[in-house]
Protein backbone atom coordinates (compact mmCIF):
# COMPACT_ATOMS: atom_id res chain seq x y z
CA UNK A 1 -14.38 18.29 42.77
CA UNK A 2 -13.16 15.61 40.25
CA UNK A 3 -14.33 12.97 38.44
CA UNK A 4 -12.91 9.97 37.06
CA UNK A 5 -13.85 7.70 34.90
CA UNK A 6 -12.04 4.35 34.02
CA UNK A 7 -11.94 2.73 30.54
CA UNK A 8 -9.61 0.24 29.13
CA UNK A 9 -9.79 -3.05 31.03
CA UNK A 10 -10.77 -6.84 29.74
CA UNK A 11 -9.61 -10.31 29.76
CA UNK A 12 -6.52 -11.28 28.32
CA UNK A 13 -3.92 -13.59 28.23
CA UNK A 14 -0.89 -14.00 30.18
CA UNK A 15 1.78 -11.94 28.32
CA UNK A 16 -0.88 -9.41 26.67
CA UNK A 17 -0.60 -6.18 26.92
CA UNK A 18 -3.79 -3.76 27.96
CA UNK A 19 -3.63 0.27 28.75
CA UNK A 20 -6.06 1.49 30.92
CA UNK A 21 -7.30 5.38 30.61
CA UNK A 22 -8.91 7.47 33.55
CA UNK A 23 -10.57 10.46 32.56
CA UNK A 24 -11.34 13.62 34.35
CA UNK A 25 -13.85 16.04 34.14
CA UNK A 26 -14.71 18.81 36.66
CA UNK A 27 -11.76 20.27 36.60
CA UNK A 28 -8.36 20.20 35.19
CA UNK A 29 -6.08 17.72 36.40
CA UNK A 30 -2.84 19.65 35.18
CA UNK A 31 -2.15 20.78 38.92
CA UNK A 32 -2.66 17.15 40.22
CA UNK A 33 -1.23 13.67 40.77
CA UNK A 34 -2.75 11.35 39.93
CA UNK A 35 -2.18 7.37 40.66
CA UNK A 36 -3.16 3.69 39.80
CA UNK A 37 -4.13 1.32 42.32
CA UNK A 38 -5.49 -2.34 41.80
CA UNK A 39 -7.82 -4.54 44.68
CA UNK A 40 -7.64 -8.32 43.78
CA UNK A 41 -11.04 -10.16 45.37
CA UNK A 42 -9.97 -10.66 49.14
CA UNK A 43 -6.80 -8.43 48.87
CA UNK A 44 -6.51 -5.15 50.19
CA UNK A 45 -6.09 -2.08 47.50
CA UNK A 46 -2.28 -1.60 46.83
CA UNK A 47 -0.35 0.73 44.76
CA UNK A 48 0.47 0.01 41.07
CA UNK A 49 1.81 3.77 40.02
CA UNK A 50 1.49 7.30 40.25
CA UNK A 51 2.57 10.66 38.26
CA UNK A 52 2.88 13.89 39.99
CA UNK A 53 1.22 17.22 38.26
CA UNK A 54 3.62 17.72 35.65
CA UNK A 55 4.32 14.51 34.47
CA UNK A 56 8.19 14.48 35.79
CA UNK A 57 7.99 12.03 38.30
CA UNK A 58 6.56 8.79 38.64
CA UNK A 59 7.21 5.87 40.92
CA UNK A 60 5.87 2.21 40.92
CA UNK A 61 5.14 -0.81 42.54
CA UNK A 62 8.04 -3.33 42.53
CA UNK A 63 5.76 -5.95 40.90
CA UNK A 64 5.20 -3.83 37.99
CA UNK A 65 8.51 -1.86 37.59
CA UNK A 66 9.42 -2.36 33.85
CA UNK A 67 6.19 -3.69 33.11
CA UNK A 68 3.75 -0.79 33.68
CA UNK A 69 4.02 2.60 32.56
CA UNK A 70 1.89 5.27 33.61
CA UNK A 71 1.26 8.58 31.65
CA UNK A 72 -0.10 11.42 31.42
CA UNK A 73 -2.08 14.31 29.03
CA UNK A 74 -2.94 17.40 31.09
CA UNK A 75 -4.11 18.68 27.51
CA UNK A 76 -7.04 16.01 27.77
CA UNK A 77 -7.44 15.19 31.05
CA UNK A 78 -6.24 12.08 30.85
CA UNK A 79 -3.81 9.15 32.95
CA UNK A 80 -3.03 5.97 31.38
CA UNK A 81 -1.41 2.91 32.34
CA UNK A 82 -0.04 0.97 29.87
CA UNK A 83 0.47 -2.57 31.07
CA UNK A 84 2.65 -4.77 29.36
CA UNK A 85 3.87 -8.45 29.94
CA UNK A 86 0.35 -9.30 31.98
CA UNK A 87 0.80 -11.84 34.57
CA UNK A 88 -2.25 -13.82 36.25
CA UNK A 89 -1.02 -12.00 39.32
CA UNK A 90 -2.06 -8.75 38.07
CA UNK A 91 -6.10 -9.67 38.00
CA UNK A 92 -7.66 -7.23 40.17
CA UNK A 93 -10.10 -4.46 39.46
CA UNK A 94 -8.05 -1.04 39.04
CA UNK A 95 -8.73 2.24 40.41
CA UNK A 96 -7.75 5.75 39.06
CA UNK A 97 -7.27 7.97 41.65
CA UNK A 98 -6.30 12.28 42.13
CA UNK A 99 -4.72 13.89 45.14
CA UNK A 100 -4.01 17.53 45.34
CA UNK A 101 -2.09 17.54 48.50
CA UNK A 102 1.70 17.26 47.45
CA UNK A 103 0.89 17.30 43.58
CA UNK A 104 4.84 17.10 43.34
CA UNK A 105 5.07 14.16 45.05
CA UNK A 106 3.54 10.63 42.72
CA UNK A 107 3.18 9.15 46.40
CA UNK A 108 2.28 5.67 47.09
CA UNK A 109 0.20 5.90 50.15
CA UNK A 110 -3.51 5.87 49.05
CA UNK A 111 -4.83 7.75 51.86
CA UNK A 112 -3.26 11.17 50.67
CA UNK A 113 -5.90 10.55 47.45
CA UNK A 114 -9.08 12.42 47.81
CA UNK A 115 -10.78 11.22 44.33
CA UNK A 116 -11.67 7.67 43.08
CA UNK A 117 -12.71 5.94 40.44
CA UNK A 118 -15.34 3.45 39.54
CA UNK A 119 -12.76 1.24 38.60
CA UNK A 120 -12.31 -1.69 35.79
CA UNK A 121 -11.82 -5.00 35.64
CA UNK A 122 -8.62 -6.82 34.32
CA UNK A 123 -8.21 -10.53 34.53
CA UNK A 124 -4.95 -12.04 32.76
CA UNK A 125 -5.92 -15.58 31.64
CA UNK A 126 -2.58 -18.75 32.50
């Protein structure tokens, strides 16, 4: 069992930058991947990144490739996205999410991930 817990999000302007944390606790997430994923009101929950268990792969969305950067610390538990370059686009609330299945693989497909998030809100300002 894992839990996460979400930190980091606010209002900013267009341009800003934020970073987002997700924290674990119940275990150690240095065997997992972990992901980002964001759910704009009426929109269905899409992918932003993910990071498989050792911190050696990651993949992202195409709207937030050389924007976003997610990260990891196994040492603390910890995921972050670091989002730079905020577009109004990129409101949404955003969800922190584990998988153990295929921890080598930072996958995409949000059904493989078995823990959530809370989430937090980010809304970029025009």
């Amino acid at each position: 069992q894992v839990q996460l817990v979400e930190s980091g999000g606010g209002l900013v302007q267009a341009g800003d930058s934020l970073r987002l944390s997700c924290a674990a606790s119940g275990r150690t997430i240095s065997s997992i991947a972990m992901g980002w994923f964001r759910q704009a009101p009426g929109k269905e929950r899409e992918f932003v990144a993910a990071i498989n268990w050792s911190g050696g792969s990651t993949n992202y969305a195409d709207s937030v490739k050389g924007r976003f950067t997610i990260s990891r610390d196994n040492a603390k538990d910890t995921v972050y996205l670091q989002m730079n370059s905020l577009k109004p686009e990129d409101t949404a609330v955003y969800y922190c999410a584990a998988k153990f299945r295929r921890a080598w693989y930072a996958g995409d497909d949000l059904s493989e991930y078995e823990y959530w998030g809370q989430g937090t809100q980010v809304t970029v300002s025009s």
